[in-house]
C-alpha atoms as a PDB file:
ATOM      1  CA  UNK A   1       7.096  28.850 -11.865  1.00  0.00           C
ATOM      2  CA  UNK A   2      10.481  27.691 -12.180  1.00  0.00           C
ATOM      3  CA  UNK A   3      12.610  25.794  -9.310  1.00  0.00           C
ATOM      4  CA  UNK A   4      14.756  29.294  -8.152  1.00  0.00           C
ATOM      5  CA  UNK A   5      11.218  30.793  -7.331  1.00  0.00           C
ATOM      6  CA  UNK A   6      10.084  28.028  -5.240  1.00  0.00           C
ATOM      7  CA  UNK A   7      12.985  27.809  -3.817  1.00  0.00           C
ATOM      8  CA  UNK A   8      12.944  31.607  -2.718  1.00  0.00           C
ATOM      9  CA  UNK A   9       9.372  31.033  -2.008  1.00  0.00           C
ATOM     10  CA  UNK A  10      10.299  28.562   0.955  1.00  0.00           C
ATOM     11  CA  UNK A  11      13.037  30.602   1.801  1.00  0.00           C
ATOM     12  CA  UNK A  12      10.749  33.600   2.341  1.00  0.00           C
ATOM     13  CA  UNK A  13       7.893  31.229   4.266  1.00  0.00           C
ATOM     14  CA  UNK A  14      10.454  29.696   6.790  1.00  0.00           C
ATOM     15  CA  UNK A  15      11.424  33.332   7.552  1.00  0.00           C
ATOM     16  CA  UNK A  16       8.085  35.139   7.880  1.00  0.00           C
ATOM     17  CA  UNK A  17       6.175  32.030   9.594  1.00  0.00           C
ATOM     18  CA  UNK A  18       9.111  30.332  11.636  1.00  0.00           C
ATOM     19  CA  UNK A  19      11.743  32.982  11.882  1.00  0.00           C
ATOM     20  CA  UNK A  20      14.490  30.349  11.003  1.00  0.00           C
ATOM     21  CA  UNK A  21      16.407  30.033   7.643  1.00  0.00           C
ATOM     22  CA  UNK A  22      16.097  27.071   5.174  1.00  0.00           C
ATOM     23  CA  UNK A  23      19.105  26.082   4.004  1.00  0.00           C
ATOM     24  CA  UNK A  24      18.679  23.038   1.696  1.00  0.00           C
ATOM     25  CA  UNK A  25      17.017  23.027  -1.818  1.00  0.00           C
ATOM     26  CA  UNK A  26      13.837  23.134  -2.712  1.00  0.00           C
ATOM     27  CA  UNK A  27      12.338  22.440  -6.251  1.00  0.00           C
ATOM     28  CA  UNK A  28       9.162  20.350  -8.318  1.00  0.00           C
ATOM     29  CA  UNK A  29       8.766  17.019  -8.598  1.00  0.00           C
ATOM     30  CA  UNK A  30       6.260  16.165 -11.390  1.00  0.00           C
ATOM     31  CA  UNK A  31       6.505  12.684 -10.469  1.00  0.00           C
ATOM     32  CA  UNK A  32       4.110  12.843  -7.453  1.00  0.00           C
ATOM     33  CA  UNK A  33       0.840  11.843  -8.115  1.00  0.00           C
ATOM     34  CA  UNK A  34      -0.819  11.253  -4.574  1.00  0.00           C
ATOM     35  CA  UNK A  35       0.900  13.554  -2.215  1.00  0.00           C
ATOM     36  CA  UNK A  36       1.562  17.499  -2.426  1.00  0.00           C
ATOM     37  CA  UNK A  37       4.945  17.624  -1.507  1.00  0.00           C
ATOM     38  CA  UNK A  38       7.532  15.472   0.652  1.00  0.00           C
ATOM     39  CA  UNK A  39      10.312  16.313   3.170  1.00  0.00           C
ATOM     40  CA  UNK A  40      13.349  14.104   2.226  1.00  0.00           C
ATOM     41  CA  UNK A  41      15.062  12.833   6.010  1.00  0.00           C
ATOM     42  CA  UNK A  42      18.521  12.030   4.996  1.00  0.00           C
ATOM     43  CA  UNK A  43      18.927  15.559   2.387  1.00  0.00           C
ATOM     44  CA  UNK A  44      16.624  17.897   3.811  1.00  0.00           C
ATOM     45  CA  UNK A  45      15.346  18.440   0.478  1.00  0.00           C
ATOM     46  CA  UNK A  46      11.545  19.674  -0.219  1.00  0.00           C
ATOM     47  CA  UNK A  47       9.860  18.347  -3.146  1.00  0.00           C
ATOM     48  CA  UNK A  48       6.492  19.993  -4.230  1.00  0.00           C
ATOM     49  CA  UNK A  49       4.230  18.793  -6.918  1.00  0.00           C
ATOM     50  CA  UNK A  50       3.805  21.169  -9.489  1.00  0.00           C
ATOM     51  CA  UNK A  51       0.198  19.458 -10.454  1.00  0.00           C
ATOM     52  CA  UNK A  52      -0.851  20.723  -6.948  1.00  0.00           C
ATOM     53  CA  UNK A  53       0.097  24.353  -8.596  1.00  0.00           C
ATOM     54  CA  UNK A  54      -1.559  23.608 -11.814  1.00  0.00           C
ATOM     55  CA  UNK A  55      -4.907  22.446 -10.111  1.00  0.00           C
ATOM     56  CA  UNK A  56      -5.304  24.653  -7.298  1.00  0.00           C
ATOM     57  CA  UNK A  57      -3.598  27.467  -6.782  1.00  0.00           C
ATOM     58  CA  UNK A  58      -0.845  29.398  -4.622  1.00  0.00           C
ATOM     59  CA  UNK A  59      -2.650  29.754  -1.270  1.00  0.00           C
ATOM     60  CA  UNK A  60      -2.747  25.505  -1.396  1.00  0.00           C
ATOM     61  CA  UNK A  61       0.520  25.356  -2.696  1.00  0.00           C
ATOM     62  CA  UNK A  62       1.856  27.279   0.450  1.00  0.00           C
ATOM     63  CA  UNK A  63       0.010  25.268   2.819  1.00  0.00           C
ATOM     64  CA  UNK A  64       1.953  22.771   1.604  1.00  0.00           C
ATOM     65  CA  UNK A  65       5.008  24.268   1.564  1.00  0.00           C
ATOM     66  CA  UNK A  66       4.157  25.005   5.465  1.00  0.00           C
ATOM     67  CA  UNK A  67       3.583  21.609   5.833  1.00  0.00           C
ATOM     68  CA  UNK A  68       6.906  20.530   4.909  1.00  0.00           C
ATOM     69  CA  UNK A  69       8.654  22.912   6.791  1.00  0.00           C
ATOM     70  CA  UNK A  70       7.006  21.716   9.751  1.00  0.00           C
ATOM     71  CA  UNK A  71       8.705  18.235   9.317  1.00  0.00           C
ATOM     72  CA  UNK A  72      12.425  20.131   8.095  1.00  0.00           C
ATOM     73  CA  UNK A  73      12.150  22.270  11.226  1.00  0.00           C
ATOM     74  CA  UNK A  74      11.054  20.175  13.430  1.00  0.00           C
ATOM     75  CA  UNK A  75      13.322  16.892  12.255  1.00  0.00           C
ATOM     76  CA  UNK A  76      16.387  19.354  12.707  1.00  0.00           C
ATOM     77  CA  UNK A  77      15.842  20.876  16.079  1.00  0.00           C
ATOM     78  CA  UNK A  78      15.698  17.133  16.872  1.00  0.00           C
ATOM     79  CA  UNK A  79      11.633  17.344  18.376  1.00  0.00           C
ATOM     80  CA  UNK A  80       8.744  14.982  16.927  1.00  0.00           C
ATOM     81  CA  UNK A  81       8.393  15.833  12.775  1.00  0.00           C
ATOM     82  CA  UNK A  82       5.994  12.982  12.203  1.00  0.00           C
ATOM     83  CA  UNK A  83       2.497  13.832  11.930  1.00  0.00           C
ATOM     84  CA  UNK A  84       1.425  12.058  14.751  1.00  0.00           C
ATOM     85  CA  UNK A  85       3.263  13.777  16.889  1.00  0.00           C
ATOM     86  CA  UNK A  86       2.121  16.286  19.180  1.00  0.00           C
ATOM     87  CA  UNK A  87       4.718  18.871  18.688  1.00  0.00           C
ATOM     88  CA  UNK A  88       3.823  18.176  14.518  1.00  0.00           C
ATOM     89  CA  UNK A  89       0.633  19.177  15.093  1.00  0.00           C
ATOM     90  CA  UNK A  90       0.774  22.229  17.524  1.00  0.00           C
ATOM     91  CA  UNK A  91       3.226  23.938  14.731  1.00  0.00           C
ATOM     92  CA  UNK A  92       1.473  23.057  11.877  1.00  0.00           C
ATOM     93  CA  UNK A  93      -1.737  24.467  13.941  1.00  0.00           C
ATOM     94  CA  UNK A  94       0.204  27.605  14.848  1.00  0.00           C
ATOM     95  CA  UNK A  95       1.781  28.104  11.144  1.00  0.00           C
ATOM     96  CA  UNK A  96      -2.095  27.492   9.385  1.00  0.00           C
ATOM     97  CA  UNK A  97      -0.145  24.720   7.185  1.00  0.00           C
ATOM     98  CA  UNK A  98      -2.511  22.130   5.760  1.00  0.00           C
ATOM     99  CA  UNK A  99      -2.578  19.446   7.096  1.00  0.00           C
ATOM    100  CA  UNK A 100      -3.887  17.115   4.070  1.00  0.00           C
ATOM    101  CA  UNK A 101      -3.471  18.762   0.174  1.00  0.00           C
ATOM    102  CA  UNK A 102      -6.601  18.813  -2.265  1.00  0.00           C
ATOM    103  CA  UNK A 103      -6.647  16.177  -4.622  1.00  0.00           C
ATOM    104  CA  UNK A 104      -6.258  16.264  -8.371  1.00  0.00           C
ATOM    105  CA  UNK A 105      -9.236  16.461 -10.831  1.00  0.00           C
ATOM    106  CA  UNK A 106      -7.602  13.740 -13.102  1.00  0.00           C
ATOM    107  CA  UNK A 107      -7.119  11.561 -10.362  1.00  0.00           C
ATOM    108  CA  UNK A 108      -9.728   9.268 -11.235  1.00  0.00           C
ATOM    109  CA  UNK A 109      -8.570   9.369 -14.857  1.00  0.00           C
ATOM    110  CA  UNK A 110      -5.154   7.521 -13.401  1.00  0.00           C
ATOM    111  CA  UNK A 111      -7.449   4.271 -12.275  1.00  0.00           C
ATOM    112  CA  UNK A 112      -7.318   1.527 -14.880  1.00  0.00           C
ATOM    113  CA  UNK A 113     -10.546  -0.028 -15.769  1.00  0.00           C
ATOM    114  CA  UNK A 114     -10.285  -3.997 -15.157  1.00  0.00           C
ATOM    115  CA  UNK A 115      -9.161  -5.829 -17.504  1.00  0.00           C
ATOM    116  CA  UNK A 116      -9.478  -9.561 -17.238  1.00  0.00           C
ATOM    117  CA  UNK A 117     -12.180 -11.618 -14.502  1.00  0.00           C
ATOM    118  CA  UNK A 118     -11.672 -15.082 -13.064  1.00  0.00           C
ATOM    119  CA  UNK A 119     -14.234 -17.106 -13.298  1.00  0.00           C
ATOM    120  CA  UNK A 120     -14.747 -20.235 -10.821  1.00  0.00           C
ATOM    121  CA  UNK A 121     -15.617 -23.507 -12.929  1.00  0.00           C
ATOM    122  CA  UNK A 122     -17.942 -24.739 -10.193  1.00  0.00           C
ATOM    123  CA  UNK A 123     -20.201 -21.933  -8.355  1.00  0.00           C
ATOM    124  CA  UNK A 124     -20.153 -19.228 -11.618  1.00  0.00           C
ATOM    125  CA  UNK A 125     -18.195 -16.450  -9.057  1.00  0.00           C
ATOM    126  CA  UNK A 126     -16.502 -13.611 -10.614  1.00  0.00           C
ATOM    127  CA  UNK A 127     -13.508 -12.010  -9.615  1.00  0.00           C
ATOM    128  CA  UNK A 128     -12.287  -8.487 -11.396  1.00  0.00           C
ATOM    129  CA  UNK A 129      -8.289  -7.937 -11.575  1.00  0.00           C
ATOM    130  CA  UNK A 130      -6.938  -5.264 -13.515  1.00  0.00           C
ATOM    131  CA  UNK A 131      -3.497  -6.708 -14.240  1.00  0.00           C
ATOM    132  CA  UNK A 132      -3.317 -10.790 -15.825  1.00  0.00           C
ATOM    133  CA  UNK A 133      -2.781 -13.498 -13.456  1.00  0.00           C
ATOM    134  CA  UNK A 134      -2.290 -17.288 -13.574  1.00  0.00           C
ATOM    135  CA  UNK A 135      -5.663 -18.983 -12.676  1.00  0.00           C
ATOM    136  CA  UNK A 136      -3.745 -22.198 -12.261  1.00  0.00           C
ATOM    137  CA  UNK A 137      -1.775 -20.845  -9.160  1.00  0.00           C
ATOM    138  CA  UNK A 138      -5.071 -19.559  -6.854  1.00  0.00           C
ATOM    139  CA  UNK A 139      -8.514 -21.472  -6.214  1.00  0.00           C
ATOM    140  CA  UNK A 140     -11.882 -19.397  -5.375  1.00  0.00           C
ATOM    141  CA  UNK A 141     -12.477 -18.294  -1.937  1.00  0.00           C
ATOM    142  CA  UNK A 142     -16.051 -19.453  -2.203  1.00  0.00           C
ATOM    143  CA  UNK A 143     -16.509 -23.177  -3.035  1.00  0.00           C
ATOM    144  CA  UNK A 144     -12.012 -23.719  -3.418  1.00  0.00           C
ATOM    145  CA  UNK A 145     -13.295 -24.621  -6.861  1.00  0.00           C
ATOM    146  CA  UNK A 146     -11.086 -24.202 -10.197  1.00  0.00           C
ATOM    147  CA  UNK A 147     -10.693 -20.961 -12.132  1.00  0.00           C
ATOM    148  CA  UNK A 148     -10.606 -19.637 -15.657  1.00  0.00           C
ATOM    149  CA  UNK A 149      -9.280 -16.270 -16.928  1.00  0.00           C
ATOM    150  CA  UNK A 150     -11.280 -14.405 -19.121  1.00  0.00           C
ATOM    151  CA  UNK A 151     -10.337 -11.177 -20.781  1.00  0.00           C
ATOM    152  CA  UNK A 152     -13.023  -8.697 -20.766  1.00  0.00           C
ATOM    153  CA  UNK A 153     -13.685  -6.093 -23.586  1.00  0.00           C
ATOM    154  CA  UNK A 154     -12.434  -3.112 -24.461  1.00  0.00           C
ATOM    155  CA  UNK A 155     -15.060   0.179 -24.891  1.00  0.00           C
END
């Protein structure tokens, strides 16, 4: 599906489920990884993950796109858009928007294994960080006792 399409899509969902034009532009944004789609404040821009597409379908993809016309709508008529608030909740409620998106299958993929483990000199404790840090600067939380990196191996 190309961007013109969505953007006719949302054109044709604000109409049928809120009776009030959208104006602004509408297309995919393959960066997003953890939401569906996002409602831009200053632009009025919609962005919609494409992956969300990919993965599950049209019927999700439109509660999404309900979604965030429930914060455009709402955020221009100048009434609560955030999801806390009440009026948020009664129009995504009265639209049947969704009001979280499914998540990815490859999610879990995107979650690096750990890399490297501190090791405290004095008490044996271990401590798993994904990303390399400077022992030097950080004591454990156990005994306060020195620490030693240690790069663990790769399967």
């Amino acid at each position: 599906m190309s961007d013109e399409q969505l953007q006719q899509w949302i054109e044709k969902v604000s109409l049928e489920h809120f009776g009030v034009p959208f104006t602004h532009r509408a297309f995919f944004n393959r960066r997003l990884r953890s939401t569906g789609g996002r409602y831009a404040l200053r632009s009025h821009h919609i962005e919609i993950n494409p992956h969300q597409l990919a993965a599950h379908g049209e019927e999700a993809v439109e509660g999404i796109i309900k979604h965030e016309l429930c914060h455009y709508h709402l955020h221009l008529a100048g009434r609560g858009y955030q999801h806390r608030d009440a009026d948020f909740k009664r129009l995504l409620a009265k639209v049947g928007g969704s009001r979280y998106c499914q998540s990815l299958p490859d999610a879990a993929k995107r979650t690096l294994p750990f890399k490297y483990q501190l090791v405290c000199l004095d008490c044996n404790m271990t401590y798993k960080r994904k990303r390399r840090i400077d022992p030097k600067r950080y004591r454990c939380g156990k005994c306060a006792g020195k620490l030693r990196l240690e790069e663990l191996q790769r399967e």
